[in-house]
PDB file of N, CA and C in Angstrom:
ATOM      1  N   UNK A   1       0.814  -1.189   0.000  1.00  0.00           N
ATOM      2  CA  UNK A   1       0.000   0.000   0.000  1.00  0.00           C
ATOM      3  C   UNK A   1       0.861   1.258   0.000  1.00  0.00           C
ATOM      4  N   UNK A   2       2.136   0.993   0.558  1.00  0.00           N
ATOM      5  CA  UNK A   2       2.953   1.967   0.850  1.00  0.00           C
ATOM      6  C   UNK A   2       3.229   2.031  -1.001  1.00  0.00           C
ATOM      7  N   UNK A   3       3.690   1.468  -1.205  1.00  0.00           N
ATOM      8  CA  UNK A   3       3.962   1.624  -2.247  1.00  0.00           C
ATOM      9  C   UNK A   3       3.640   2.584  -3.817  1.00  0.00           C
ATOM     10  N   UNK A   4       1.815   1.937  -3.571  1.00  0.00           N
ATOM     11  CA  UNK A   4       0.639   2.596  -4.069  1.00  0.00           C
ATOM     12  C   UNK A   4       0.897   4.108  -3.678  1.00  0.00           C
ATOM     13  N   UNK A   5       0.554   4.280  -2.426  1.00  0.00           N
ATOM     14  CA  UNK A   5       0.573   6.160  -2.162  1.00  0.00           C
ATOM     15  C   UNK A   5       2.136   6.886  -3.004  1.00  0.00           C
ATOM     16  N   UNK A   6       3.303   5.987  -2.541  1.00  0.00           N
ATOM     17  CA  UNK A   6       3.910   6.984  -3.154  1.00  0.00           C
ATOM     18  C   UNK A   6       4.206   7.047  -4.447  1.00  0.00           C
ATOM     19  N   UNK A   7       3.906   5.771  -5.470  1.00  0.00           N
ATOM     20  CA  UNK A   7       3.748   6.240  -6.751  1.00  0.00           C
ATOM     21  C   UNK A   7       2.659   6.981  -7.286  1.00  0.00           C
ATOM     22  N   UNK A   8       1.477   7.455  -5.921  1.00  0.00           N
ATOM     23  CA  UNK A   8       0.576   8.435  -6.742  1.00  0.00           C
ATOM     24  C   UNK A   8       0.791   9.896  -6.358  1.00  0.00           C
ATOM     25  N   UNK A   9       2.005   9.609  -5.474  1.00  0.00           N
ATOM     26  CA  UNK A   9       2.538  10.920  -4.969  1.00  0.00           C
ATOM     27  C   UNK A   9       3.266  11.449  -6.164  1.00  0.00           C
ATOM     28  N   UNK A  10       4.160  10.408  -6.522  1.00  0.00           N
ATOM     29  CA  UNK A  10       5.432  10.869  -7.729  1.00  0.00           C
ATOM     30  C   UNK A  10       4.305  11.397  -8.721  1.00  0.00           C
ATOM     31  N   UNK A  11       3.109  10.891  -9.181  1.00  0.00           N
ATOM     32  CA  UNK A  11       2.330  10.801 -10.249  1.00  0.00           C
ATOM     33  C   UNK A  11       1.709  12.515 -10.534  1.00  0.00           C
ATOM     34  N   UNK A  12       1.408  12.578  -9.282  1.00  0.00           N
ATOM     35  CA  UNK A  12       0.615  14.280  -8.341  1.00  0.00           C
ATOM     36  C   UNK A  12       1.930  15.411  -9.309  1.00  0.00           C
ATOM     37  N   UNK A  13       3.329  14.952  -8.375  1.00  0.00           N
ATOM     38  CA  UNK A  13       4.238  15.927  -8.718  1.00  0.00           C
ATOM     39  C   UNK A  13       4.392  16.196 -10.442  1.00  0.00           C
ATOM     40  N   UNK A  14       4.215  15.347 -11.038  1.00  0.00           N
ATOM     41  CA  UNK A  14       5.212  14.736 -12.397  1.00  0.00           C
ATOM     42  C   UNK A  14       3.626  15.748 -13.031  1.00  0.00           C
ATOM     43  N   UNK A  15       2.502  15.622 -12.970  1.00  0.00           N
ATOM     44  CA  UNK A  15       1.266  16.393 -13.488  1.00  0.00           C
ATOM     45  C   UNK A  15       1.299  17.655 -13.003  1.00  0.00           C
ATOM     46  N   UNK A  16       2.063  17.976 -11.691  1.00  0.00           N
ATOM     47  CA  UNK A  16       2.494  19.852 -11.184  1.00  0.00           C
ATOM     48  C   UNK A  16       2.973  19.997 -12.236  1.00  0.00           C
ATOM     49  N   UNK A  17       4.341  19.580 -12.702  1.00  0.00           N
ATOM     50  CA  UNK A  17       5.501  20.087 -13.060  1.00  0.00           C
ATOM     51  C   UNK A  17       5.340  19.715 -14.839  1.00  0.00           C
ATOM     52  N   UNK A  18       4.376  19.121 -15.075  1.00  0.00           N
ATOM     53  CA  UNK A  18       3.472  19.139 -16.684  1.00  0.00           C
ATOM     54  C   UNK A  18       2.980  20.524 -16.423  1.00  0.00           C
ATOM     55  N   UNK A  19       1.932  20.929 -15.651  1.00  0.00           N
ATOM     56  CA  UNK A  19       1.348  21.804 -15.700  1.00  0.00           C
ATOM     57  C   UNK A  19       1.758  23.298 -16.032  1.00  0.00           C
ATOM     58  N   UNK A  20       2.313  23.094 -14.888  1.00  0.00           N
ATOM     59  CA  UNK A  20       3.725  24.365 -15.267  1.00  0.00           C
ATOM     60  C   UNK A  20       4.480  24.485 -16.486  1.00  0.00           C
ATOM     61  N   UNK A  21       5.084  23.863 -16.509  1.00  0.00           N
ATOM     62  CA  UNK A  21       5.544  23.705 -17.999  1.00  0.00           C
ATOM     63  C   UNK A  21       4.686  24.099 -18.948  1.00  0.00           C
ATOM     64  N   UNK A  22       3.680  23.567 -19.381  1.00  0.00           N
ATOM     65  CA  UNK A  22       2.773  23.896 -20.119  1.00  0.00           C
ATOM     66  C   UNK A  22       1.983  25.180 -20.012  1.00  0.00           C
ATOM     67  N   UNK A  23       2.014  26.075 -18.509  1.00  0.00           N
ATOM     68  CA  UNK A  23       1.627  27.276 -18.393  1.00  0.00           C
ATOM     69  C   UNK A  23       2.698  28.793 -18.529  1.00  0.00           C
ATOM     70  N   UNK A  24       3.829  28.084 -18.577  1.00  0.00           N
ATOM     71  CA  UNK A  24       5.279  28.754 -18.712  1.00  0.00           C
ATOM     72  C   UNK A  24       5.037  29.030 -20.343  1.00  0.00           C
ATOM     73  N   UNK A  25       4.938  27.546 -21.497  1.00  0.00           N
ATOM     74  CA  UNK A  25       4.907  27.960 -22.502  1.00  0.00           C
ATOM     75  C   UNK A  25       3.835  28.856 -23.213  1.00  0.00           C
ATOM     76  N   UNK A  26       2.720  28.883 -22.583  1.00  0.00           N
ATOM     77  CA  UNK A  26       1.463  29.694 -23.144  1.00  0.00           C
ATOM     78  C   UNK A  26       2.192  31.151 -23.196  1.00  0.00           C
ATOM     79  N   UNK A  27       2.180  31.263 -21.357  1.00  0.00           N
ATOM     80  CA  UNK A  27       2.982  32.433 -21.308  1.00  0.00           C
ATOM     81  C   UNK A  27       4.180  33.117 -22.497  1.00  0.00           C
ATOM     82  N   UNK A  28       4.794  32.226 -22.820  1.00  0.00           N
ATOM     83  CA  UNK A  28       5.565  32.945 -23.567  1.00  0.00           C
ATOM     84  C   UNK A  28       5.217  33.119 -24.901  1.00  0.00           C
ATOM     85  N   UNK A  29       4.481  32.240 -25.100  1.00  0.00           N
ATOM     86  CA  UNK A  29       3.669  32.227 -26.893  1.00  0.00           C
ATOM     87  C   UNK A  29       3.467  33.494 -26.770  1.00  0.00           C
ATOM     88  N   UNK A  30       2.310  33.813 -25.563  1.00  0.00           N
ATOM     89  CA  UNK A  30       1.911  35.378 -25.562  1.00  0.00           C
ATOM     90  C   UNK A  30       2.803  36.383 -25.950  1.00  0.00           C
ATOM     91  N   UNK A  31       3.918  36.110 -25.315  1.00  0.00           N
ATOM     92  CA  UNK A  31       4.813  36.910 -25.092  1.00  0.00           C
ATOM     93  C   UNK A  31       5.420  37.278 -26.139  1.00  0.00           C
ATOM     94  N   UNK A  32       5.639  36.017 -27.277  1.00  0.00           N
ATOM     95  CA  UNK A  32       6.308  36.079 -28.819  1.00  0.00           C
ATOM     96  C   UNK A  32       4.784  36.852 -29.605  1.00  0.00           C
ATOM     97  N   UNK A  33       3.467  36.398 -29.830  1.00  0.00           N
ATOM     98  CA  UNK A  33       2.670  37.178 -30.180  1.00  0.00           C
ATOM     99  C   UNK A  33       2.985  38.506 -30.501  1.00  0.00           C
ATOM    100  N   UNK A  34       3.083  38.811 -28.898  1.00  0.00           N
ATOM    101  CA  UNK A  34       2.695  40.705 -28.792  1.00  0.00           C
ATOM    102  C   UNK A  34       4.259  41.640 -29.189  1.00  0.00           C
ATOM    103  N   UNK A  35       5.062  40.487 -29.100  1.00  0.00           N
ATOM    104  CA  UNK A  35       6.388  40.932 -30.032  1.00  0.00           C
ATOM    105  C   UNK A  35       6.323  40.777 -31.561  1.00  0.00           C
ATOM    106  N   UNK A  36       5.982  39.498 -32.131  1.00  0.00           N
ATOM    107  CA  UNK A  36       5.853  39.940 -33.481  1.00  0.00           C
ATOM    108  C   UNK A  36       4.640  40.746 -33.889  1.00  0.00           C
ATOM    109  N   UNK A  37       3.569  40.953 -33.636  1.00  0.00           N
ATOM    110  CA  UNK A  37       2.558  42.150 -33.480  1.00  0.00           C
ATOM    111  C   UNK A  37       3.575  43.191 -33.466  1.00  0.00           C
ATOM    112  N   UNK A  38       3.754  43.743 -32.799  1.00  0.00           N
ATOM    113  CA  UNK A  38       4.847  45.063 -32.527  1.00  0.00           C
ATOM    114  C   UNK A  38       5.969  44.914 -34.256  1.00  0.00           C
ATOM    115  N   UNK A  39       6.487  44.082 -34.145  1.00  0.00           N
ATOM    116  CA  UNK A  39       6.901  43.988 -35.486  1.00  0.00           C
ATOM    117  C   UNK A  39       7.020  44.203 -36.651  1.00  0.00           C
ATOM    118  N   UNK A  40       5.403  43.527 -36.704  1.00  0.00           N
ATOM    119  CA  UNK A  40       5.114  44.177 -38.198  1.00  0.00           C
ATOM    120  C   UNK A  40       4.098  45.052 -38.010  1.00  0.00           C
ATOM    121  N   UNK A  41       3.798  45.994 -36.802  1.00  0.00           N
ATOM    122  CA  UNK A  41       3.242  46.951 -37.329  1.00  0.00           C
ATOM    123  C   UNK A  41       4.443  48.175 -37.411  1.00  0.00           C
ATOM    124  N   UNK A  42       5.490  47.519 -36.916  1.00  0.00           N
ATOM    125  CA  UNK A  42       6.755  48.695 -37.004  1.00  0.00           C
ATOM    126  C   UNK A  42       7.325  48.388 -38.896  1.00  0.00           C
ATOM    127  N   UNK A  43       6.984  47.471 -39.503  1.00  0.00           N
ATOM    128  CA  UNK A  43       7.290  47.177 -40.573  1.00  0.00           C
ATOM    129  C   UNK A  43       6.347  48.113 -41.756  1.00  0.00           C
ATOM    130  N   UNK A  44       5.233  47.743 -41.165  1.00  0.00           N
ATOM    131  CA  UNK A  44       4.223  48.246 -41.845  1.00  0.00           C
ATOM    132  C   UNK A  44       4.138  49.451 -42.109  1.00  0.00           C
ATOM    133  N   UNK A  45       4.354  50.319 -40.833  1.00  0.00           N
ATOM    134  CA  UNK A  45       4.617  51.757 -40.679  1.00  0.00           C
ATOM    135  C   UNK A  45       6.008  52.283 -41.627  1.00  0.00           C
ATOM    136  N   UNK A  46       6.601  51.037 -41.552  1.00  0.00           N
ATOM    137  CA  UNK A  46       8.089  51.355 -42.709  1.00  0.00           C
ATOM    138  C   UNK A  46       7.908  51.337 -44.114  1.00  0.00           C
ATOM    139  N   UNK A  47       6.882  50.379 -44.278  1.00  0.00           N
ATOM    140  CA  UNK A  47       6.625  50.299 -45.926  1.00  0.00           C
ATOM    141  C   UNK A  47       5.652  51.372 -46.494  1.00  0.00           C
ATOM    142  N   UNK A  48       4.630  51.593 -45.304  1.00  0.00           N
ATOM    143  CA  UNK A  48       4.193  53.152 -45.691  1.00  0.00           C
ATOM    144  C   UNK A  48       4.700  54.445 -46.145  1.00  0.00           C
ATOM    145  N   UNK A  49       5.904  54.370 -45.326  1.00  0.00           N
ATOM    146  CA  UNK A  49       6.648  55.754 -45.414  1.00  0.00           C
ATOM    147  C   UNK A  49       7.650  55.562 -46.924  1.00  0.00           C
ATOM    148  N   UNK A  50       8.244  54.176 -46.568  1.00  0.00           N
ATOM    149  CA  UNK A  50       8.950  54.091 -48.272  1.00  0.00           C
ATOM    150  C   UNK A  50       8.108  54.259 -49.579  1.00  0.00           C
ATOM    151  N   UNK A  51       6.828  53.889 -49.140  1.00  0.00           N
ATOM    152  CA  UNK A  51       6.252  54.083 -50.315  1.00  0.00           C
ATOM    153  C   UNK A  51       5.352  55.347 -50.754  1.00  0.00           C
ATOM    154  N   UNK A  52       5.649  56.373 -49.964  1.00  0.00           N
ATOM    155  CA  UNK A  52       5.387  57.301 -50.054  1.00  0.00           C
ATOM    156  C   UNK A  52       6.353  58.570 -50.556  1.00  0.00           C
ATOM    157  N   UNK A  53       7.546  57.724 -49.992  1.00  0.00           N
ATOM    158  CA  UNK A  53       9.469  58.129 -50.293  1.00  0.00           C
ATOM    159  C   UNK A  53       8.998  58.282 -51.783  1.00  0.00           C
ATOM    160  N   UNK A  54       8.907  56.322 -52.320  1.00  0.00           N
ATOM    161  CA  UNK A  54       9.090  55.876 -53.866  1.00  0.00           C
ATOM    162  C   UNK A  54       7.970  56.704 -54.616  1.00  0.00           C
ATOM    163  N   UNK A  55       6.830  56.681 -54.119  1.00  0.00           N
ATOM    164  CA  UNK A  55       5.844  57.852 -54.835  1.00  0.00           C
ATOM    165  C   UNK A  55       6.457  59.402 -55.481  1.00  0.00           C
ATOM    166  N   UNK A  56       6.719  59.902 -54.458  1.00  0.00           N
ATOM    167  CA  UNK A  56       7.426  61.172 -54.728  1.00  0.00           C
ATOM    168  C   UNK A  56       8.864  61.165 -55.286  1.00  0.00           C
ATOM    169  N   UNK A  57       9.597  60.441 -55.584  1.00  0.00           N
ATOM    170  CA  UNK A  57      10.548  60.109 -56.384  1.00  0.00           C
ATOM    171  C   UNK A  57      10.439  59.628 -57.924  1.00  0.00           C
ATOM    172  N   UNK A  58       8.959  58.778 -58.094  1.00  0.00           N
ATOM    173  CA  UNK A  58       8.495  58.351 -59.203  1.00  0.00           C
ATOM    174  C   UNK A  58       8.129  60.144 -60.230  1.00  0.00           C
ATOM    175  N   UNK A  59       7.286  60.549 -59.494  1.00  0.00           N
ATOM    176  CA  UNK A  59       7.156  61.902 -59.829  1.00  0.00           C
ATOM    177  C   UNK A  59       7.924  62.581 -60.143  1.00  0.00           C
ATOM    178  N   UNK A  60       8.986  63.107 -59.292  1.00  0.00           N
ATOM    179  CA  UNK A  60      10.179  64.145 -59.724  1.00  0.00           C
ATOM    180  C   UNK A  60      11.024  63.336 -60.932  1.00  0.00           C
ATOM    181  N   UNK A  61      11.180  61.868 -60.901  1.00  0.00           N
ATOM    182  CA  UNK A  61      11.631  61.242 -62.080  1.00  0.00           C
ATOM    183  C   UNK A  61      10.840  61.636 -63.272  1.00  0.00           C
ATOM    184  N   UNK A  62       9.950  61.227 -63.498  1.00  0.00           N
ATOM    185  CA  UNK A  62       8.404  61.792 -64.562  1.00  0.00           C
ATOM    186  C   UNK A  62       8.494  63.303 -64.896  1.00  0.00           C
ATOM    187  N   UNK A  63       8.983  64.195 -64.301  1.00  0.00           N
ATOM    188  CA  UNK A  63       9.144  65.380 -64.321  1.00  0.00           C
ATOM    189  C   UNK A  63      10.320  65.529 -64.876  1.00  0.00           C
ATOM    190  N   UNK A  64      11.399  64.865 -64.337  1.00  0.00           N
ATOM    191  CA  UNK A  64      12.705  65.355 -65.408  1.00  0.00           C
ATOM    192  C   UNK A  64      12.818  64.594 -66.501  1.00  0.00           C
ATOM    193  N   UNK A  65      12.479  62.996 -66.892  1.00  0.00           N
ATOM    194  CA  UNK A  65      12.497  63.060 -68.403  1.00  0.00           C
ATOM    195  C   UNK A  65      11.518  63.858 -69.005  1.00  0.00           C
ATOM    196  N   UNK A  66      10.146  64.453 -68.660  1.00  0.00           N
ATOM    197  CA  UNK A  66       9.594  65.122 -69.469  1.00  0.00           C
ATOM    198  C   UNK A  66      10.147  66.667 -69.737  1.00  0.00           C
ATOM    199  N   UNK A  67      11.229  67.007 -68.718  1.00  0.00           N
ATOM    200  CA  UNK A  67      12.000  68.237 -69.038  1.00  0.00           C
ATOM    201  C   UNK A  67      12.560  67.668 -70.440  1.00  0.00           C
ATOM    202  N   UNK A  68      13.696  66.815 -70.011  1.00  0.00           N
ATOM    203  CA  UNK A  68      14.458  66.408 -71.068  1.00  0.00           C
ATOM    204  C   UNK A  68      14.304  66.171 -72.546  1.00  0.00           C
ATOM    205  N   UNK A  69      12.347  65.915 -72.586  1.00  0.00           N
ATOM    206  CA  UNK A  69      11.853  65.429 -73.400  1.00  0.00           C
ATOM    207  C   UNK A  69      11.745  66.817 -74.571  1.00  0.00           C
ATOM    208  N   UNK A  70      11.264  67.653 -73.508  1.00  0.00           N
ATOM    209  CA  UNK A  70      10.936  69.118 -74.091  1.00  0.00           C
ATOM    210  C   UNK A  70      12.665  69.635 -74.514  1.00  0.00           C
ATOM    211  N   UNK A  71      13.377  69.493 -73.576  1.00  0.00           N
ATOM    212  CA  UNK A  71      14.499  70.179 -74.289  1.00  0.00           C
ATOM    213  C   UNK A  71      15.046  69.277 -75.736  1.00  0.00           C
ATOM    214  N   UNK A  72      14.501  68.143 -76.082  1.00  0.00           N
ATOM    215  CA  UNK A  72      15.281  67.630 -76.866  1.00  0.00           C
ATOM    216  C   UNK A  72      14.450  68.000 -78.540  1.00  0.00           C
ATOM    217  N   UNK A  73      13.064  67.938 -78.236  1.00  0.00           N
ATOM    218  CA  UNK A  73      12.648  68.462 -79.187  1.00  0.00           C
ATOM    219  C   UNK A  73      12.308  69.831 -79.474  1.00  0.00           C
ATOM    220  N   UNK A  74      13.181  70.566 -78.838  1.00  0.00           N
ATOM    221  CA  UNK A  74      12.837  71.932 -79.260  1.00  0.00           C
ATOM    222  C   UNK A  74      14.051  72.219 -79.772  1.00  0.00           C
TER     223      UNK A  74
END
């Protein structure tokens, strides 16, 4: 009988220390989540601004071959 109790003792601990474990990793999933969240909205916010860079660069490009265009046929 002795026996019985303490392999349902070991059994008790070994399902703590699952538990934990398994509440440690949630925890950190969260934790990777709300970091890559943060991520790509810091990315996002980057590709906005470049492409607002490349917009206004497309333009002033468009603008000087059509200078060029005018100086060549006149």
């Amino acid at each position: 009988m002795a026996d019985l109790a303490a392999a349902a003792a070991r059994l008790t601990r070994a399902v703590d220390r699952l538990e934990a474990a398994a509440a440690a990793q949630r925890g950190r999933g969260s934790e990777t989540r709300r970091r890559m969240a943060g991520e790509l909205a810091s990315a996002q916010a980057e590709f906005a601004e470049l492409t607002r860079h490349t917009e206004g660069v497309s333009e002033r490009l468009d603008g000087a071959i059509d200078l060029i265009k005018t100086a060549l046929e006149g």
